[in-house]
C-alpha atoms as a PDB file:
ATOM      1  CA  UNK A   1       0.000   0.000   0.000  1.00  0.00           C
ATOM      2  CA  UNK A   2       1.501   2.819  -1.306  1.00  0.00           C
ATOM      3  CA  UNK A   3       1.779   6.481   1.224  1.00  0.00           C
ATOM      4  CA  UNK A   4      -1.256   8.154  -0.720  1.00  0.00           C
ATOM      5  CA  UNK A   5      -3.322   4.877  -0.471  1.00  0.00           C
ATOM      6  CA  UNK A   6      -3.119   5.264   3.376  1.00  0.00           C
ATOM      7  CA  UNK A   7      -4.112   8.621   3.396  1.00  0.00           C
ATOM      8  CA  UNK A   8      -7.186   8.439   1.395  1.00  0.00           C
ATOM      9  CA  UNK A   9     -10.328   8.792   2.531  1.00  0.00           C
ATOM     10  CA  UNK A  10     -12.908   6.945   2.096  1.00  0.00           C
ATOM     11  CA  UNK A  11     -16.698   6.859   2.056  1.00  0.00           C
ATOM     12  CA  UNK A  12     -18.100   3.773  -0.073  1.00  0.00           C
ATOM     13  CA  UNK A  13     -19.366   1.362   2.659  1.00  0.00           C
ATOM     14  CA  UNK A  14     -17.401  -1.617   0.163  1.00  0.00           C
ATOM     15  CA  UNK A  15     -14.296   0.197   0.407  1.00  0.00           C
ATOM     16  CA  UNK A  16     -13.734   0.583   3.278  1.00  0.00           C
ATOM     17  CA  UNK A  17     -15.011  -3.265   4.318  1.00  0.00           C
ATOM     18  CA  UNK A  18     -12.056  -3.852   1.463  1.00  0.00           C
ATOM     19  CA  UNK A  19      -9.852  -1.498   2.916  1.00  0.00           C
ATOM     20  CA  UNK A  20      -9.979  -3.011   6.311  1.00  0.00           C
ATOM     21  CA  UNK A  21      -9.786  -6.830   5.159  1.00  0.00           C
ATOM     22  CA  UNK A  22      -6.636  -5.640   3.576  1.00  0.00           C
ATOM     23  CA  UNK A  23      -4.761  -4.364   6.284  1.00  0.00           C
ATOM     24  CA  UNK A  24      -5.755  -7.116   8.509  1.00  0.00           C
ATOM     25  CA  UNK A  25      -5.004  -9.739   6.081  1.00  0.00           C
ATOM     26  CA  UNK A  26      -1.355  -8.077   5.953  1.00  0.00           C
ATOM     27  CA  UNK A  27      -1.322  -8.033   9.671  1.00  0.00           C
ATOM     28  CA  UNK A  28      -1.976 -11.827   9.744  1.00  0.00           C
ATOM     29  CA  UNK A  29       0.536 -12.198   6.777  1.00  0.00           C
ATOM     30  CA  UNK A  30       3.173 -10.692   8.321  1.00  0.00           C
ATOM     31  CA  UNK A  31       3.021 -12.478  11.484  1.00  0.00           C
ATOM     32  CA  UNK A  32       3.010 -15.659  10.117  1.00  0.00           C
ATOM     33  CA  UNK A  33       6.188 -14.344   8.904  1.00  0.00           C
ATOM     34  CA  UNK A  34       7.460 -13.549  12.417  1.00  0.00           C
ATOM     35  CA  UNK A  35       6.072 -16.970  13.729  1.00  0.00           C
ATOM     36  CA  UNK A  36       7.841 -19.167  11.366  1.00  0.00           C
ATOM     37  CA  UNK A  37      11.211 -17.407  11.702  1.00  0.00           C
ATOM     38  CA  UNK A  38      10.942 -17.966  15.548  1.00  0.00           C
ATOM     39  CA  UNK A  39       9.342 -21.244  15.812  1.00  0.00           C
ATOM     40  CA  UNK A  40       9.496 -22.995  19.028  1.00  0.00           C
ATOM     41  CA  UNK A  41      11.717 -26.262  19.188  1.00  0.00           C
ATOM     42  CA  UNK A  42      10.287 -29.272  20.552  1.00  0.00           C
ATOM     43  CA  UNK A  43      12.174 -29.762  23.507  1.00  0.00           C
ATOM     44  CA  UNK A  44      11.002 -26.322  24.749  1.00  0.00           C
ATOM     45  CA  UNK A  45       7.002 -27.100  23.610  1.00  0.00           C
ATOM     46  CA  UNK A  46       7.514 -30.643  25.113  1.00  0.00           C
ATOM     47  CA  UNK A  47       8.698 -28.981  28.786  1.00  0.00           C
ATOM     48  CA  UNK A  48       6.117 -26.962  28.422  1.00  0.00           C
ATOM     49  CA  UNK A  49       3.404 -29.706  28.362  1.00  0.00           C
ATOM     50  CA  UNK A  50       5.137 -31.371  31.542  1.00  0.00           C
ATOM     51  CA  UNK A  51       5.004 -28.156  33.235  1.00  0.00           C
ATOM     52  CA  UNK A  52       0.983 -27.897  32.536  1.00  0.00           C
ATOM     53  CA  UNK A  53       0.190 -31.258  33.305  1.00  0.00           C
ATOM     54  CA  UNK A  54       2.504 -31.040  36.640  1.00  0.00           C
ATOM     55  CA  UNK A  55       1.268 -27.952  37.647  1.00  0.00           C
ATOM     56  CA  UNK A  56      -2.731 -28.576  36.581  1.00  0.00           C
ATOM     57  CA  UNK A  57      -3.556 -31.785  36.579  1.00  0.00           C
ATOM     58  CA  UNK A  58      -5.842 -32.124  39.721  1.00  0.00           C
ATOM     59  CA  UNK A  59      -7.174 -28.207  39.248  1.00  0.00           C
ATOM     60  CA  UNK A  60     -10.608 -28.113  40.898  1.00  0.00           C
ATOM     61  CA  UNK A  61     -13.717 -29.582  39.164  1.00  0.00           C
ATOM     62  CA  UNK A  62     -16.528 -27.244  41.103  1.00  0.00           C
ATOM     63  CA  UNK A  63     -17.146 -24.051  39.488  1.00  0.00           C
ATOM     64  CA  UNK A  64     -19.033 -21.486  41.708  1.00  0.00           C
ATOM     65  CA  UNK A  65     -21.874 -19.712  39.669  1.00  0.00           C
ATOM     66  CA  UNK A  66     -23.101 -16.880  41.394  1.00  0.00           C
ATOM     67  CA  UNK A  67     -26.413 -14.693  40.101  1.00  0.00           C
ATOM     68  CA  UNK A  68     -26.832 -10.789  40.536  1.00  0.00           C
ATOM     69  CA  UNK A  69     -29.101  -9.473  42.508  1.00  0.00           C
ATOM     70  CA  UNK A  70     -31.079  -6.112  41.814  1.00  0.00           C
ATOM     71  CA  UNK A  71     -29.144  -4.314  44.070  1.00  0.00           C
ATOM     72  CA  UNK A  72     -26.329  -4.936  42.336  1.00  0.00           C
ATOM     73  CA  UNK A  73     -27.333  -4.556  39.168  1.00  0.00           C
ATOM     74  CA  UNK A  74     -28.898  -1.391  40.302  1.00  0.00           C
ATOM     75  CA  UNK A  75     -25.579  -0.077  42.125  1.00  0.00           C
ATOM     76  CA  UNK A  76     -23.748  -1.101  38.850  1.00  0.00           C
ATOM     77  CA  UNK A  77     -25.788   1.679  36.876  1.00  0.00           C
ATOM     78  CA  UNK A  78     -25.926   4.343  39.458  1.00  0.00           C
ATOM     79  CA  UNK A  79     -21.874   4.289  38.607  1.00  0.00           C
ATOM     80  CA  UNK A  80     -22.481   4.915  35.098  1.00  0.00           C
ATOM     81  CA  UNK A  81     -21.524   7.954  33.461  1.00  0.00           C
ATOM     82  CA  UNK A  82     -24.692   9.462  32.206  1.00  0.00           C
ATOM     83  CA  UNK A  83     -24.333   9.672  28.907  1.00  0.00           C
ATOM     84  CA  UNK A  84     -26.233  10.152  25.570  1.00  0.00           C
ATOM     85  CA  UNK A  85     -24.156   8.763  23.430  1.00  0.00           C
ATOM     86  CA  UNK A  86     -25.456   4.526  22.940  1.00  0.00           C
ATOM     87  CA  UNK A  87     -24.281   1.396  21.323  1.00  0.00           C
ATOM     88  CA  UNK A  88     -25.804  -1.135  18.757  1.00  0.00           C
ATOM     89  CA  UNK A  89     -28.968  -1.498  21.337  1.00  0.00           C
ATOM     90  CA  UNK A  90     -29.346   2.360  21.089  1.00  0.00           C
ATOM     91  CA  UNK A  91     -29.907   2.314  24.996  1.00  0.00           C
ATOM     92  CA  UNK A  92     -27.630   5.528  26.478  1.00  0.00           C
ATOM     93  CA  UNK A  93     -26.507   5.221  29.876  1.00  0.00           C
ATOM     94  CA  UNK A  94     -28.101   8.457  30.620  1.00  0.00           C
ATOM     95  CA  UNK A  95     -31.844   6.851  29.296  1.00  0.00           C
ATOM     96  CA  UNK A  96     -30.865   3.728  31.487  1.00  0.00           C
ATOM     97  CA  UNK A  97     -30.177   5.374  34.542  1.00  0.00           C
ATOM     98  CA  UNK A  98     -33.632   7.476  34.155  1.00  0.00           C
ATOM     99  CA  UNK A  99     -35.583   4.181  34.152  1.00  0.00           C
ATOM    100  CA  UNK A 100     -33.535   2.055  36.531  1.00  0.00           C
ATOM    101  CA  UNK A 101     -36.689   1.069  38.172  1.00  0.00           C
ATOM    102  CA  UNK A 102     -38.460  -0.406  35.549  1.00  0.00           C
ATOM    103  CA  UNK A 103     -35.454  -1.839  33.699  1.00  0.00           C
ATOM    104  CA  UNK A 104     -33.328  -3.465  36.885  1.00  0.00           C
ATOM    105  CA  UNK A 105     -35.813  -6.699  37.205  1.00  0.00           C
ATOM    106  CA  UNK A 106     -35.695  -7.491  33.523  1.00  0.00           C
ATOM    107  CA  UNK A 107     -32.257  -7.237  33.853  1.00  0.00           C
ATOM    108  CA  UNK A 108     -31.170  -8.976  36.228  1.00  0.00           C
ATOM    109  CA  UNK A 109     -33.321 -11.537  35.082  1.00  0.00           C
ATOM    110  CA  UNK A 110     -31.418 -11.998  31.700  1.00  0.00           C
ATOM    111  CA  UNK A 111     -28.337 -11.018  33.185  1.00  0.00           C
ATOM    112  CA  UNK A 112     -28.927 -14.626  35.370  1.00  0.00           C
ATOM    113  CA  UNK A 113     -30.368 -16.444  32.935  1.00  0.00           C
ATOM    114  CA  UNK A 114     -27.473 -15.920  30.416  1.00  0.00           C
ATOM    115  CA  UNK A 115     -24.663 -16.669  33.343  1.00  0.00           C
ATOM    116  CA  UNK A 116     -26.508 -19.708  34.092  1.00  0.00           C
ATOM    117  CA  UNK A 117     -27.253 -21.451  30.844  1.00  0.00           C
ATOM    118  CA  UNK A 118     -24.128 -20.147  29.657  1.00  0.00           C
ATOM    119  CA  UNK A 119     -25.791 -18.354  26.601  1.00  0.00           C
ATOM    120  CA  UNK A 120     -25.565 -14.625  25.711  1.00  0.00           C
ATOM    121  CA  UNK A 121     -28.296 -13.528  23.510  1.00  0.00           C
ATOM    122  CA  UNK A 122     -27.041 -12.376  19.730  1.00  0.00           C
ATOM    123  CA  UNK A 123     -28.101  -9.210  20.009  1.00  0.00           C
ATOM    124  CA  UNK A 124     -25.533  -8.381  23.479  1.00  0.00           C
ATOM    125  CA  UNK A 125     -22.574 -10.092  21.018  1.00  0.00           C
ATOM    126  CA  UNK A 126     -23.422  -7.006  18.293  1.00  0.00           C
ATOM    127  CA  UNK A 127     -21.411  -3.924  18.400  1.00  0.00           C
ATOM    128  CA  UNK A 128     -20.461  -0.959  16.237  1.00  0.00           C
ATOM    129  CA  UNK A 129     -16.638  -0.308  15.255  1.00  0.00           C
ATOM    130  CA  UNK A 130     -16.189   3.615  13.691  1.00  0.00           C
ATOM    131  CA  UNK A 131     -12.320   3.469  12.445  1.00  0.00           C
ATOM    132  CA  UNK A 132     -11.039   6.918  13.609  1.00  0.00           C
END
């Protein structure tokens, strides 16, 4: 990519989504690069597997899951910064902490559910990325 390239701007929605696979794709080229030049020997991986299976090998089997309660879910957006600005839900802290009432139960109540069957709904794994 040539000094001009870099310093272009620009607006199509499909070039920039090309734009960015490029880069990254170079990223991931060049460390591939860097990884095969300083590839680990197998004595050193090998000691490294003894060391694991020393050192974790009867780790503990009982895994604590604790729920929130209201109060805590409550306290947790009292120490927001009210804001307007708002992610992919298009909730701002500043409209969340205005309703805290009415929104704490529901959630806490998905909050739980999704620590305890281990499933976060699709629409908490969406997010918006603006390059800068």
């Amino acid at each position: 990519m040539r000094a001009n390239d870099r310093c272009k701007h620009l607006k199509d929605q499909q070039d920039i989504a090309y734009a960015f696979n490029n880069y990254f794709s170079c990223i991931i080229d060049k460390t591939r690069k860097n990884n095969v030049n300083n590839k680990i020997n197998n004595e050193n991986l090998s000691t490294f597997h003894y060391y694991l299976e020393q050192n974790y090998a009867h780790a503990s089997s009982s895994l604590v899951i604790k729920t929130f309660s209201t109060r805590q879910i409550t306290s947790t957006i009292k120490s927001l910064k009210a804001k307007n600005s708002h992610g992919y839900d298009e909730l701002s802290s500043k409209l969340l902490k205005i309703s805290t009432t009415c929104m704490c139960s529901p959630l806490t109540y998905t909050c739980n559910k999704s620590i305890l069957s281990g499933i976060s709904p699709d629409r908490l794994k969406l997010s918006i990325i603006k390059p800068i």
